[in-house]
Protein backbone atom coordinates (compact mmCIF):
# COMPACT_ATOMS: atom_id res chain seq x y z
CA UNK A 1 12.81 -2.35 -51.49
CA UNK A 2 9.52 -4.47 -51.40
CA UNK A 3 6.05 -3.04 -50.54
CA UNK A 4 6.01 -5.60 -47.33
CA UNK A 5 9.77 -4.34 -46.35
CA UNK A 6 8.59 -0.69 -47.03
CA UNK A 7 5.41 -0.66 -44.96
CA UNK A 8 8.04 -2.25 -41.53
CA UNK A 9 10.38 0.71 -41.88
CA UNK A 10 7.59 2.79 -41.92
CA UNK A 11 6.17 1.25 -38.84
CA UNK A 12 9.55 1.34 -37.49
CA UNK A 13 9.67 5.01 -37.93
CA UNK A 14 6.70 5.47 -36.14
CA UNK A 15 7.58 3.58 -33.22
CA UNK A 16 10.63 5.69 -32.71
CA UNK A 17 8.23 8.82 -32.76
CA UNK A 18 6.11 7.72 -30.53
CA UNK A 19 9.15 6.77 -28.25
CA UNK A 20 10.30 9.92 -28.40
CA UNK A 21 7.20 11.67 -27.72
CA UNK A 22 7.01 9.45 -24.70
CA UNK A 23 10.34 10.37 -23.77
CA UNK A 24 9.82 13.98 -24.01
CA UNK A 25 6.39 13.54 -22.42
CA UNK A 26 8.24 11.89 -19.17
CA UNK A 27 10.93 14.10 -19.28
CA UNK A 28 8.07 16.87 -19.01
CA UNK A 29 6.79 14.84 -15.98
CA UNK A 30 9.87 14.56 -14.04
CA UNK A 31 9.69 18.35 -14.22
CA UNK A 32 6.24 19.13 -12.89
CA UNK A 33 6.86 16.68 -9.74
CA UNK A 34 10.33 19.10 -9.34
CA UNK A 35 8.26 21.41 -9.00
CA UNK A 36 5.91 19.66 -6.82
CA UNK A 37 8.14 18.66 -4.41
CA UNK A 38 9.46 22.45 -4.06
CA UNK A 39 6.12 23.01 -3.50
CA UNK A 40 6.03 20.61 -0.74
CA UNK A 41 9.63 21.52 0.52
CA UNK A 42 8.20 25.22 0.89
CA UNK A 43 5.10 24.14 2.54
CA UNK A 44 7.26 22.03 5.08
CA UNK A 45 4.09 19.31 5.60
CA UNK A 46 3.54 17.14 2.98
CA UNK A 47 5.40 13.98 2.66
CA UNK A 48 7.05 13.09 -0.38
CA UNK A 49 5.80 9.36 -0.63
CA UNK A 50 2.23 9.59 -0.87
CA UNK A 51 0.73 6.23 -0.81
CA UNK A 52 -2.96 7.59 -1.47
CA UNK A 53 -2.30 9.30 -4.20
CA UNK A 54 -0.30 6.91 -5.78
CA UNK A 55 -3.23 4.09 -5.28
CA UNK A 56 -5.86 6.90 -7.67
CA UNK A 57 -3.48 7.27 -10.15
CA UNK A 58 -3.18 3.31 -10.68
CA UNK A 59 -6.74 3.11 -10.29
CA UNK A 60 -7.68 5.82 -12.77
CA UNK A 61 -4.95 4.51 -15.49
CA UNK A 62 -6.16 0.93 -15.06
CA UNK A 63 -9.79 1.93 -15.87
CA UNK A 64 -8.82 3.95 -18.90
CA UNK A 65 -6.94 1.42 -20.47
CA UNK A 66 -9.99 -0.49 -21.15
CA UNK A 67 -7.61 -3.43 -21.50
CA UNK A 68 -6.00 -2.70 -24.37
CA UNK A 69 -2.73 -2.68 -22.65
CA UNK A 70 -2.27 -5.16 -19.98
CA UNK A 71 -3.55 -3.94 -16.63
CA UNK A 72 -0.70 -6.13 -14.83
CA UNK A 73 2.06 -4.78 -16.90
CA UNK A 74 0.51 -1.14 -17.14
CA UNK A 75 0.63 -1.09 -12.48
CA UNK A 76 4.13 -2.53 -13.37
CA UNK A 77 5.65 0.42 -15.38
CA UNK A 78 3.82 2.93 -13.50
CA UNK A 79 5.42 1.43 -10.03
CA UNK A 80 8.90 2.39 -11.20
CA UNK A 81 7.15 5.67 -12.64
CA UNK A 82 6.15 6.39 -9.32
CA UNK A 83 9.29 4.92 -6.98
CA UNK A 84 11.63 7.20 -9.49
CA UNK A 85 9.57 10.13 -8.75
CA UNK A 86 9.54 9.68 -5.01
CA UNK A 87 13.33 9.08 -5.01
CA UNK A 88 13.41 12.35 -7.02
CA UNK A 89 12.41 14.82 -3.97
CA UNK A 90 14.41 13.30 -1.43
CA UNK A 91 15.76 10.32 0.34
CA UNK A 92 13.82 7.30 0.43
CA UNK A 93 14.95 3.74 1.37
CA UNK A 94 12.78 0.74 2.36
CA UNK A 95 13.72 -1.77 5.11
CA UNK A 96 11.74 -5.19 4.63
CA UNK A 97 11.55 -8.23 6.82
CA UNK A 98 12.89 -11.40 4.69
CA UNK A 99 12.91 -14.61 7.12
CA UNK A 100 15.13 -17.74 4.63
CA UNK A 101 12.04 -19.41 4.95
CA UNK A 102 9.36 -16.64 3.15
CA UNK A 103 12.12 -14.55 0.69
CA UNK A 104 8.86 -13.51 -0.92
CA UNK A 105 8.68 -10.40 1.23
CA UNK A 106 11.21 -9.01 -0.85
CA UNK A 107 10.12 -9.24 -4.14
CA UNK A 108 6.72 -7.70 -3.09
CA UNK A 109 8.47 -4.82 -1.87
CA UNK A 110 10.92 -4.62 -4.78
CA UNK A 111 7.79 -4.51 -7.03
CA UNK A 112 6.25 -1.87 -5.51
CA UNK A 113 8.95 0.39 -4.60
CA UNK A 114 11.31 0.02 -7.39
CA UNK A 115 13.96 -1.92 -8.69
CA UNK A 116 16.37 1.12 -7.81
CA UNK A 117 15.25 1.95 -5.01
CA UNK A 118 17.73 1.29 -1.87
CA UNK A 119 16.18 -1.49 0.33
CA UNK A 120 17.87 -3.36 3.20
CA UNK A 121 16.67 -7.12 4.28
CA UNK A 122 16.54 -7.74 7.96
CA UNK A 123 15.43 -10.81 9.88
CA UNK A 124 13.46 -9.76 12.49
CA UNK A 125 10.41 -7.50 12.65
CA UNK A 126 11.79 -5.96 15.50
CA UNK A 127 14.26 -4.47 12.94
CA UNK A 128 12.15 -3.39 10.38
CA UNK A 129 10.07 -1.42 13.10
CA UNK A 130 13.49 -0.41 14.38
CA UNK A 131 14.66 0.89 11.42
CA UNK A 132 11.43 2.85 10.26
CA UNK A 133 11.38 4.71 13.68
CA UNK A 134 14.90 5.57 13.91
CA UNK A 135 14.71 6.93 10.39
CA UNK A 136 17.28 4.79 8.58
CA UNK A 137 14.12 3.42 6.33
CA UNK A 138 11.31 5.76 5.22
CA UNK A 139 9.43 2.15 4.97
CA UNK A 140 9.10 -0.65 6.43
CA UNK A 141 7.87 -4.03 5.08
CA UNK A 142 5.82 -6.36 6.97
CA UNK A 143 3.59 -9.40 7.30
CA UNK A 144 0.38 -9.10 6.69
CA UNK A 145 -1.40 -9.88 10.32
CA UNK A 146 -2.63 -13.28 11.49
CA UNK A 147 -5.49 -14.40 14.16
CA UNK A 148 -3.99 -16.25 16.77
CA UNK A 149 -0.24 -15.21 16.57
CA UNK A 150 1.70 -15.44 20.33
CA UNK A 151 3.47 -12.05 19.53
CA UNK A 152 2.17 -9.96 16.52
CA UNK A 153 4.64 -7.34 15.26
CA UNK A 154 2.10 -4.91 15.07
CA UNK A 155 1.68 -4.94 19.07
CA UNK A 156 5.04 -3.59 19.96
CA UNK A 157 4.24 -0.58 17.39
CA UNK A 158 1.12 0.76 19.62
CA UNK A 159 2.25 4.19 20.48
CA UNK A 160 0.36 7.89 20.77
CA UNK A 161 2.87 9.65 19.53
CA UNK A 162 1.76 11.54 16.27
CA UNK A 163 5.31 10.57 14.91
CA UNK A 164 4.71 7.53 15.02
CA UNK A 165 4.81 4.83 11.94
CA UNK A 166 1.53 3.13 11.53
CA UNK A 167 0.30 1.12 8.85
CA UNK A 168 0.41 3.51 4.98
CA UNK A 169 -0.07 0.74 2.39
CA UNK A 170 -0.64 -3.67 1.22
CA UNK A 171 1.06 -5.52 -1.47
CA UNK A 172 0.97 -6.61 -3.84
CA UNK A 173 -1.26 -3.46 -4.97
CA UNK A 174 -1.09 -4.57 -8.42
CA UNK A 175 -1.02 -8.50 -10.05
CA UNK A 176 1.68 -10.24 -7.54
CA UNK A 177 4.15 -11.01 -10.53
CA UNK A 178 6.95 -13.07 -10.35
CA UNK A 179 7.41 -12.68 -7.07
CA UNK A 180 8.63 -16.00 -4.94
CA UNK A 181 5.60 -18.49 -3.96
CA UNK A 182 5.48 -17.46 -0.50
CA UNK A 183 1.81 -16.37 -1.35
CA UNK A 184 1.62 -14.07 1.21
CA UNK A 185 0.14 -10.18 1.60
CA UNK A 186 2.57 -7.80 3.30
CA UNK A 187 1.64 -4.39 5.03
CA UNK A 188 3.84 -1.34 4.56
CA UNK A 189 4.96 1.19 7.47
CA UNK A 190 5.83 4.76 7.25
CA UNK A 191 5.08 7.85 8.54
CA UNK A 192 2.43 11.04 6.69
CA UNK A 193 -1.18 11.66 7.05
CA UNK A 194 -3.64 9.32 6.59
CA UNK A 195 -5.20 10.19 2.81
CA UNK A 196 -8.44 9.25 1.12
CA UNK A 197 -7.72 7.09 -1.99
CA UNK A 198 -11.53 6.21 -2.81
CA UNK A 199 -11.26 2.50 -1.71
CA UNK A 200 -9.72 2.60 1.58
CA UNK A 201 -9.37 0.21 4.94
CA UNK A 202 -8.67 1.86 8.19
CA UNK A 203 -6.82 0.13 10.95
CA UNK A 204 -7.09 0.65 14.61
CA UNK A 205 -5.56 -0.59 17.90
CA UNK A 206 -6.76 -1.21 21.58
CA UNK A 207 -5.86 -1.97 24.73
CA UNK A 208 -8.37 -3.25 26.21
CA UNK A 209 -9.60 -6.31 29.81
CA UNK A 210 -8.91 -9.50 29.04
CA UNK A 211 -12.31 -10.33 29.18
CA UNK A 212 -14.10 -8.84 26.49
CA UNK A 213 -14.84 -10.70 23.39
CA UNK A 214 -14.43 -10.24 19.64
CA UNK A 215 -18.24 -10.60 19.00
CA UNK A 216 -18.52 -7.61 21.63
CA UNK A 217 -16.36 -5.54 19.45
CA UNK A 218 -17.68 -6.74 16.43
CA UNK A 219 -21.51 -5.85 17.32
CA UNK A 220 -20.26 -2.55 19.21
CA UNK A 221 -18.90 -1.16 16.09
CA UNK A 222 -21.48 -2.50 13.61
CA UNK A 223 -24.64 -0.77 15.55
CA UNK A 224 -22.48 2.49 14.95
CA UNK A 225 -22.16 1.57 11.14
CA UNK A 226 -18.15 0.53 11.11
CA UNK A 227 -17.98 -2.63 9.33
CA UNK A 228 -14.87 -4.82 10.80
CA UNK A 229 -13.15 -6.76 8.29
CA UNK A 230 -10.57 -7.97 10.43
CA UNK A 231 -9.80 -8.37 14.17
CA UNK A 232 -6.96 -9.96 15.92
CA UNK A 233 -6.13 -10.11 19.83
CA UNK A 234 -3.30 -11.27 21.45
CA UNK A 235 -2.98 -11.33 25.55
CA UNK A 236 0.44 -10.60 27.01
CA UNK A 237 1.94 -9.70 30.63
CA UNK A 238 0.41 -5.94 30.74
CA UNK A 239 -3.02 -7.16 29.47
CA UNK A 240 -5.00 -7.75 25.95
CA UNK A 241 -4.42 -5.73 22.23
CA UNK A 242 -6.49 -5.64 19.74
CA UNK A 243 -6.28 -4.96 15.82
CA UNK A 244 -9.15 -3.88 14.14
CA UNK A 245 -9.70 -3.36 10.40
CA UNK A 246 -12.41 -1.40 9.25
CA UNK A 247 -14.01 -0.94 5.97
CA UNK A 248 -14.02 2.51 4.48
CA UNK A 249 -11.78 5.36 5.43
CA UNK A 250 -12.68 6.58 9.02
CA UNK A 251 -11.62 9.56 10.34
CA UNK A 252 -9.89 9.20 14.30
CA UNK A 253 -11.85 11.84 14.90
CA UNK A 254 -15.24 10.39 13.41
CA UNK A 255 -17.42 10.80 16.75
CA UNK A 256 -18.47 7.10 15.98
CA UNK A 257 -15.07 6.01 17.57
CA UNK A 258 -15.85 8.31 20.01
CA UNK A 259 -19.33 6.52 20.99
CA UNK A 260 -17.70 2.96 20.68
CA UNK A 261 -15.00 3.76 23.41
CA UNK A 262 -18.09 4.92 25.41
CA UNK A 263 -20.13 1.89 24.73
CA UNK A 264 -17.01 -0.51 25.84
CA UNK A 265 -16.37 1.69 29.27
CA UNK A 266 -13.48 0.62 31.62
CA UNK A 267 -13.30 -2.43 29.29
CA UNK A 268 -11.82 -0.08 26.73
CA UNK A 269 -8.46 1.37 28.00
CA UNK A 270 -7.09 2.94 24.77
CA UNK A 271 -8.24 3.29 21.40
CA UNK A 272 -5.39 4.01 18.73
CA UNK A 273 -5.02 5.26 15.51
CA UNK A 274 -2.84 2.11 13.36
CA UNK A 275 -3.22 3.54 9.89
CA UNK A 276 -4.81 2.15 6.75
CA UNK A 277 -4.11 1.41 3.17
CA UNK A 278 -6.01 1.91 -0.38
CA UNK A 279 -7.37 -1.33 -0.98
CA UNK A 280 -5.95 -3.54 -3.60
CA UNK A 281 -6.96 -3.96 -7.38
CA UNK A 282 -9.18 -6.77 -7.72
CA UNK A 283 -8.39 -9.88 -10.26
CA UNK A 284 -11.65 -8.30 -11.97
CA UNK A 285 -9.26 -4.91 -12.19
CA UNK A 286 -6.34 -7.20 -13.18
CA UNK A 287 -7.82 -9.10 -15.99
CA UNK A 288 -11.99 -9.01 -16.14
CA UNK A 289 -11.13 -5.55 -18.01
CA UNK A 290 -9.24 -6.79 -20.70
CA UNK A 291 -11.02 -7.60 -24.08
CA UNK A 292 -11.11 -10.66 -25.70
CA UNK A 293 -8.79 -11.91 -28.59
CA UNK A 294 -10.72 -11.64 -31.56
CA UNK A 295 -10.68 -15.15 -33.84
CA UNK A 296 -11.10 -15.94 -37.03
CA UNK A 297 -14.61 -16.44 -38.22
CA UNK A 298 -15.04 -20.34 -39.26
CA UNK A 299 -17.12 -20.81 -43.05
């Protein structure tokens, strides 16, 4: 055997050993979150699925790669890492909106929650929401909100139940992949807690006169220190909603909110918790990371 063919059976070898050791290393993994999920069986009020969570451990894998491994493909592998582990301690299925015109939806989703994982297509928000509340999906898949729509999904979710789904995560988290050109974001819905995840956006919901205006909202929050990244209204039959993004992860019972409802008065009739999501890795996170290819130095 030749020195060249001797030194690529020895690299061979090593590759298998480090497969294994990843292997056993997994297996060793998919024992701890057993236990975990025991754990959270016993305790009777933690969720399974926790979106949070699942945005730091991304986050903190993606910085210590350094870009030696690429960051897109590393949130890749550790999607279907995650997905399998949620599937793991219990039921979990995902229903996602997919109009024939925007089939992107689904590929965002499939991304995120797994390539096994059981997901149902339906083509009509109205389902998606359905689905999610009745319990047949543990998520649901949506668009991401527009300014200016006639009927936004997101109204006909407003409820003050503590049940209720709200708003848990946006895709693409990670690089968007080969996912169909629809280019657009999507918002997931689901039930749990509201978590920190270090880099968060909160999302909240009025009713509220017809009359007041965004900049009153805008300026009401920002004397309190709430930075709105996002506000939509749409007016309807019973009156005005509002969605409000805010930067930051803020508390429904930060006594800001509190002060803003009293700032607004009777023009204020409810204020409503919507959710939030961990905000999504930057291209910077993506690719800015990764080091450059090293060239040949020219004589």
């Amino acid at each position: 055997m030749s020195e060249s063919q001797s030194d690529l059976e020895h690299f061979r070898r090593r590759i298998d050993e480090i497969d294994d050791r990843l292997l056993d290393l997994l297996i060793e993994r998919v024992d701890i979150v057993s236990r975990v999920g025991a754990h959270k069986r016993n305790a009777g009020s933690v969720a399974a699925h926790q979106p949070a969570r699942e945005a730091e451990i991304i986050r903190r894998l993606t910085e210590r790669g350094q870009g030696a491994f690429p960051p897109a493909t590393l949130v890749r592998m550790w999607r279907e890492l995650l997905a399998a582990t949620v599937r793991q301690q219990g039921s979990f299925a995902v229903a996602v909106y997919v109009p024939p015109d925007m089939p992107g939806f689904w590929d965002l989703a499939r991304d995120h929650y797994g390539s096994q994982t059981p997901m149902q297509a339906y083509g009509s928000t109205a389902q998606v929401i359905g689905a999610v509340t009745d319990g047949q999906a543990a998520v649901g898949v949506l668009p991401m909100p527009q300014e200016g729509e006639a009927d936004p999904w997101w109204r006909h979710m407003l409820s003050t139940k503590e049940d209720a789904p709200h708003v848990i995560a946006r895709l693409p988290f990670g690089a968007r992949g080969n996912a169909r050109a629809d280019g657009a974001d999507a918002l997931a819905i689901g039930r749990g807690t509201p978590q920190r995840s270090g880099n968060d956006r909160t999302l909240l919901a009025t009713e509220n006169a017809e009359g007041i205006s965004r900049g009153r909202i805008v300026s009401a929050l920002s004397e309190l220190g709430l930075s709105c990244s996002f506000l939509a209204s749409c007016e309807h039959a019973d009156g005005t909603n509002s969605l409000i993004e805010l930067d930051g992860f803020v508390s429904f019972t930060d006594s800001r909110l509190g002060t803003f409802r009293s700032r607004l008065g009777p023009a204020l009739s409810r204020l409503l918790p919507f959710g939030g999501y961990a905000v999504p890795l930057s291209a910077a996170d993506l690719n800015g990371a990764e080091q450059p290819v090293a060239r040949p130095t020219e004589n």
